[in-house]
Every structure is written in C-alpha cells, then in structure tokens.
C-alpha atoms as a PDB file:
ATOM      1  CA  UNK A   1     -23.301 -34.360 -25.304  1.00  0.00           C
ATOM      2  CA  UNK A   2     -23.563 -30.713 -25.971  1.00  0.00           C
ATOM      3  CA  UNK A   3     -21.633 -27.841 -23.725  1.00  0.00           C
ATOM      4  CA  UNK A   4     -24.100 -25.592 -22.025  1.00  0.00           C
ATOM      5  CA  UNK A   5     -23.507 -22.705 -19.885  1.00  0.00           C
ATOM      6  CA  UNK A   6     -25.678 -24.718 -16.924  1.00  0.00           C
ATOM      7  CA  UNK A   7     -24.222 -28.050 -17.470  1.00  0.00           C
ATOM      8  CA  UNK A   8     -20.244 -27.043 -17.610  1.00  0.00           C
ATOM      9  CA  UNK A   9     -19.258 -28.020 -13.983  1.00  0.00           C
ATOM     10  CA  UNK A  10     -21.267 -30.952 -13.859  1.00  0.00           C
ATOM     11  CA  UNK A  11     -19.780 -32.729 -17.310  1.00  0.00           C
ATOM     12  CA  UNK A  12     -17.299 -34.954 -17.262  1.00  0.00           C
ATOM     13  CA  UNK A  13     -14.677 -33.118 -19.605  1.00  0.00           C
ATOM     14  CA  UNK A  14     -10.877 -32.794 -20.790  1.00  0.00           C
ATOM     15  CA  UNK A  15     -10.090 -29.122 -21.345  1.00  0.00           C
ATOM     16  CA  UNK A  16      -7.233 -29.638 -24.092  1.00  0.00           C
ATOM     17  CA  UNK A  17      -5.190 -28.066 -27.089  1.00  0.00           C
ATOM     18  CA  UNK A  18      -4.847 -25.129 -24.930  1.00  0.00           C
ATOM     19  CA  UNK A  19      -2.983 -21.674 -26.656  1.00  0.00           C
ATOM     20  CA  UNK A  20      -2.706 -18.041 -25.191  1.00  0.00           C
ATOM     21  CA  UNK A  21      -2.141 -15.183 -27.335  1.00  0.00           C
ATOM     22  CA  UNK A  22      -1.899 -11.257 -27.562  1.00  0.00           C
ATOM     23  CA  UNK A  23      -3.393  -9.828 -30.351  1.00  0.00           C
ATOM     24  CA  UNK A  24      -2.719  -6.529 -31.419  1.00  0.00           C
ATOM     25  CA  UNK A  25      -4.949  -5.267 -34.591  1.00  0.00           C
ATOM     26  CA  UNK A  26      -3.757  -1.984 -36.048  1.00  0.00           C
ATOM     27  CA  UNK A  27      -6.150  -2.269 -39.244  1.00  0.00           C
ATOM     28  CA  UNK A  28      -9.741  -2.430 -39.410  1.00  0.00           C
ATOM     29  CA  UNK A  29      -9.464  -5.673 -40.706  1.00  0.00           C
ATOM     30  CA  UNK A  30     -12.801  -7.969 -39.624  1.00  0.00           C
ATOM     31  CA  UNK A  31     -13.082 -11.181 -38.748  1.00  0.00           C
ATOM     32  CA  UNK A  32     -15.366 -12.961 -39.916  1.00  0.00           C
ATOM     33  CA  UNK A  33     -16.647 -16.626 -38.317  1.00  0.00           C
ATOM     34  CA  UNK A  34     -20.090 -16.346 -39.927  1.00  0.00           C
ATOM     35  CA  UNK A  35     -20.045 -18.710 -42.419  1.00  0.00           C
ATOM     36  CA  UNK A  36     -18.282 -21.240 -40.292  1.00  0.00           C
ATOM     37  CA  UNK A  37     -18.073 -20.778 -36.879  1.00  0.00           C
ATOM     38  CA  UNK A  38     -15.402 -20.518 -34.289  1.00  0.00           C
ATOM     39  CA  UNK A  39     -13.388 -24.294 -34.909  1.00  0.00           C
ATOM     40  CA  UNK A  40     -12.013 -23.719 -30.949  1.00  0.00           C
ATOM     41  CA  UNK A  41     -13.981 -22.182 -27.378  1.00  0.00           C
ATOM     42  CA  UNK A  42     -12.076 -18.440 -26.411  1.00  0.00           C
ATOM     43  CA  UNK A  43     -11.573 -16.441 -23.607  1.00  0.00           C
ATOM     44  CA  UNK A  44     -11.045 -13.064 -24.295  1.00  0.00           C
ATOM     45  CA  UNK A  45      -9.474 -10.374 -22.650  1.00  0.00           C
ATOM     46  CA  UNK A  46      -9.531  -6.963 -24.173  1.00  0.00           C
ATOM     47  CA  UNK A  47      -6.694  -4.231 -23.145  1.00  0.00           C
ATOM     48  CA  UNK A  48      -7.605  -1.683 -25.004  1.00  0.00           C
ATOM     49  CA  UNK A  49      -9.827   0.591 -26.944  1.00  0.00           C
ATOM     50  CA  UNK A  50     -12.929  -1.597 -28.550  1.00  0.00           C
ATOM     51  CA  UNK A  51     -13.994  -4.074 -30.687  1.00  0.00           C
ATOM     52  CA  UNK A  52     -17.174  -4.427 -32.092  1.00  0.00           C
ATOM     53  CA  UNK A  53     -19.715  -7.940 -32.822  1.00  0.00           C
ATOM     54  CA  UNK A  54     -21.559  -8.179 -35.773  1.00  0.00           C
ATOM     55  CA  UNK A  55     -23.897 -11.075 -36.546  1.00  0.00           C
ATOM     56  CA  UNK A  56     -25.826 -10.316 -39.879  1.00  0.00           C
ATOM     57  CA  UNK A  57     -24.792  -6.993 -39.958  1.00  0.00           C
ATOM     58  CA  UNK A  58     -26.452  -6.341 -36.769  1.00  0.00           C
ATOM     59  CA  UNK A  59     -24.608  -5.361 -33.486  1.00  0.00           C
ATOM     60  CA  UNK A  60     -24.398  -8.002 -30.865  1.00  0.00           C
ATOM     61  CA  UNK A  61     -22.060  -5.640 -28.615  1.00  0.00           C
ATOM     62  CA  UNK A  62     -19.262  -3.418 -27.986  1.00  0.00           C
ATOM     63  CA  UNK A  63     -16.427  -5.168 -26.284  1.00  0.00           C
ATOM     64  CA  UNK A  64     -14.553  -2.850 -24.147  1.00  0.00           C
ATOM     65  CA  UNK A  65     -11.235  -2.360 -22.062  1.00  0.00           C
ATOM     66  CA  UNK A  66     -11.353  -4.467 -19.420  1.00  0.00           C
ATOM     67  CA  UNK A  67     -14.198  -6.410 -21.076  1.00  0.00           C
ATOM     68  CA  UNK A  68     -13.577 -10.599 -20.645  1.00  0.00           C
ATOM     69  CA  UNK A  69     -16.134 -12.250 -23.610  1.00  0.00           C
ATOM     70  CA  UNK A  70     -16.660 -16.256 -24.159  1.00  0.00           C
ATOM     71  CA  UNK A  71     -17.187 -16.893 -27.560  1.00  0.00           C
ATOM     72  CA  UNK A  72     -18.424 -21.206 -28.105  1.00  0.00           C
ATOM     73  CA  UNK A  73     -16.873 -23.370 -30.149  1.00  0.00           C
ATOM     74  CA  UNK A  74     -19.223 -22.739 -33.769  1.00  0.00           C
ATOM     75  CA  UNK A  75     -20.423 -19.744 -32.070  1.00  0.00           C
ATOM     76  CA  UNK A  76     -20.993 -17.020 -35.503  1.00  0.00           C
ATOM     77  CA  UNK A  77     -20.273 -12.970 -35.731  1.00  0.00           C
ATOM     78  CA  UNK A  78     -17.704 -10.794 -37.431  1.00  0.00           C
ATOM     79  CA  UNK A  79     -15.661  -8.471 -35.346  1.00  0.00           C
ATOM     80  CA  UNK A  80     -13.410  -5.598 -35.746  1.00  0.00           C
ATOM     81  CA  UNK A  81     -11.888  -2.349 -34.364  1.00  0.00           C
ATOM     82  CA  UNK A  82     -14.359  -0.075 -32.599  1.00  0.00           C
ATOM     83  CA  UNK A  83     -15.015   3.232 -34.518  1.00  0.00           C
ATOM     84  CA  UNK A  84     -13.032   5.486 -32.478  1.00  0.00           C
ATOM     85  CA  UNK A  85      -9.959   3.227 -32.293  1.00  0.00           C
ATOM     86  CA  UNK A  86      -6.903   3.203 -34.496  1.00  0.00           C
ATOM     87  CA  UNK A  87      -5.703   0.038 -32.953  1.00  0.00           C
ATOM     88  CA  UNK A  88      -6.832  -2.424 -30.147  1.00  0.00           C
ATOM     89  CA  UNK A  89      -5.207  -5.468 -28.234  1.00  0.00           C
ATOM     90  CA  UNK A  90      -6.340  -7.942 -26.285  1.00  0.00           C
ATOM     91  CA  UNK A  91      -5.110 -11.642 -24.486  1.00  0.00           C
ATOM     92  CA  UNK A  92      -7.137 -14.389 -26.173  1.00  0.00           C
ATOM     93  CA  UNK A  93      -7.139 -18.490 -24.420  1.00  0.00           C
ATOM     94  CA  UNK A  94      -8.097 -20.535 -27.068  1.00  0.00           C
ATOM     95  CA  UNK A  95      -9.054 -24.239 -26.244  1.00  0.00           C
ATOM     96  CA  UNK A  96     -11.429 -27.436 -27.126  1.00  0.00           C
ATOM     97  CA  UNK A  97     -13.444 -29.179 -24.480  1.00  0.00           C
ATOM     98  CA  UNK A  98     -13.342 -33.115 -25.873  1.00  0.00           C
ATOM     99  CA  UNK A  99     -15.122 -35.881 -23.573  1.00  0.00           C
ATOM    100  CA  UNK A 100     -13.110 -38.950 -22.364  1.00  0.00           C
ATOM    101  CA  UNK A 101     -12.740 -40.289 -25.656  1.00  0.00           C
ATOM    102  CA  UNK A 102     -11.030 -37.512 -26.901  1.00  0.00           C
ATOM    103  CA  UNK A 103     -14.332 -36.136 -29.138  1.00  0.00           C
ATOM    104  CA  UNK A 104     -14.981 -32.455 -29.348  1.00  0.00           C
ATOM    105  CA  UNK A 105     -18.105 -31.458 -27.393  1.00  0.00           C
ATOM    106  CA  UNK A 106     -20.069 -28.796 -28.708  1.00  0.00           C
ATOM    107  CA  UNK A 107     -21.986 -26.177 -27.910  1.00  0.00           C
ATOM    108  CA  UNK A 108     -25.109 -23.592 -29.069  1.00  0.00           C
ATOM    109  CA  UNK A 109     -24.183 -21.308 -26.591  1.00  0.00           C
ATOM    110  CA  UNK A 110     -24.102 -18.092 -27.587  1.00  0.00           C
ATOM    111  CA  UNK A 111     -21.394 -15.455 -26.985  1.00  0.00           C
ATOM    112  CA  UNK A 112     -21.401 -14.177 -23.265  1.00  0.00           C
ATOM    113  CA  UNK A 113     -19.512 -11.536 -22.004  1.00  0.00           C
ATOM    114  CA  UNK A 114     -18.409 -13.088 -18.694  1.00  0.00           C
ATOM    115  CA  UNK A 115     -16.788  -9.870 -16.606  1.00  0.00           C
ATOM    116  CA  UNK A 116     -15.824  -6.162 -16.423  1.00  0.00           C
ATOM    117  CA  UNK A 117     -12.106  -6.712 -14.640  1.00  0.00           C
ATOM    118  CA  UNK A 118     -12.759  -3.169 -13.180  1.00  0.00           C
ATOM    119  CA  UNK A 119      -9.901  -3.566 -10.743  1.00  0.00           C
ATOM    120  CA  UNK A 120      -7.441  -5.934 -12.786  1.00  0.00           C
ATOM    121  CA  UNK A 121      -7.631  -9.272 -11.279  1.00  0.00           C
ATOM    122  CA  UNK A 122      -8.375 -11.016 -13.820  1.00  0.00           C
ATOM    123  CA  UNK A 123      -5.919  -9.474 -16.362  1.00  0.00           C
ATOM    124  CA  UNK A 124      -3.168 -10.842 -13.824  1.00  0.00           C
ATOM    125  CA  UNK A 125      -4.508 -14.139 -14.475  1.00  0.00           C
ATOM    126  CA  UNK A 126      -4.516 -13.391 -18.067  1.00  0.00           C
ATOM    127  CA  UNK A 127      -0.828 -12.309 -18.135  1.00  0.00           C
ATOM    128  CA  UNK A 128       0.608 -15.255 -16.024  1.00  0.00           C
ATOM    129  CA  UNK A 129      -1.472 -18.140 -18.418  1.00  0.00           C
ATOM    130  CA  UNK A 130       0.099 -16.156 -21.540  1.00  0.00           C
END
C-alpha cells in the first residue's frame, strides 16, 4: 500500500511516532535529504523569513512566513535559509503513517505546500500540538 495525496482519508492507517519541534537556523547550513530521503512524513510551519528547496540544484520553491509545506516520507531536496535572511524558524510535526500491522506505508508524493495561514489559524494549532 502506498500513501497518496487522493487515497489518505480513505486508508486504513495508524498515524504514530509523533514529535513537534521549533527549529531555529541561524547558519546557512543546508539540509540535504537527496541521497536518502526524508526517513519520517512533516508538517511544516514556517515563522519567519524563508527557506529555500533545492532538488538537483534546481529550485522547487521558496517557503515563506506563514507558509505550511508537506514533505513525504522518502520525499528528496536540500533546503536552507532564504537569501535575504540571517536566520529563520519554523514548527515542524514529524510522524510515520504504518498500516495495522505496524509497517511503514510509503509514499511518491511529492512535496506540497498545503496553506498560506494568512490570518494565523493554523499557527495556533501549531503552537498548542508543540
């Protein structure tokens, strides 16, 4: 069974090994998931400023305040700081989706930005889950 963005709600699924985080990068310092992939599914909430995806050395997108991104489970890019910023932050919900049995479904999705939390809903949501 494979995670797709069409099939989500209708697969029978354990969401599990759940972890929220804020991130705060003062360095450009990238990260870099292209020889591997992502080994968990995140949902990512940036505060501040930008950060910038990279697959190949080619731009994928800017990720900006407000910006809320899914990024699959073996999903590849590099990211780091947007040009402009000195620093950037952001509240990251990292998790597996496993079936019954307790084995990891995966995905080919590729990364999605989901939202543009223009009027901070969803960054309340965010900040209670972390």
């Amino acid at each position: 069974m494979k995670f797709t963005y069409n099939n989500f709600c209708s697969i029978d699924c354990n969401i599990c090994d759940v972890l929220a985080f804020h991130s705060l990068w003062k360095e450009d310092i990238p990260y870099n998931y292209e020889a591997h992939g992502r080994t968990k599914y995140l949902i990512y909430y940036q505060l501040e400023n930008e950060r910038v995806y990279y697959r190949n050395k080619k731009l994928i997108f800017k990720l900006s305040k407000h910006d809320i991104v899914f990024l699959p489970h073996g999903s590849k890019y590099t990211s780091v700081i947007g040009e402009s910023a000195g620093h950037t932050s952001g509240i990251g919900i990292s998790f597996n989706i496993c079936d019954n049995s307790g084995k990891l479904i995966e995905s080919d999705e590729d990364i999605k930005i989901l939202h543009h939390d223009a009027n901070g809903h969803f960054y309340k949501i965010f900040k209670r889950i972390l």
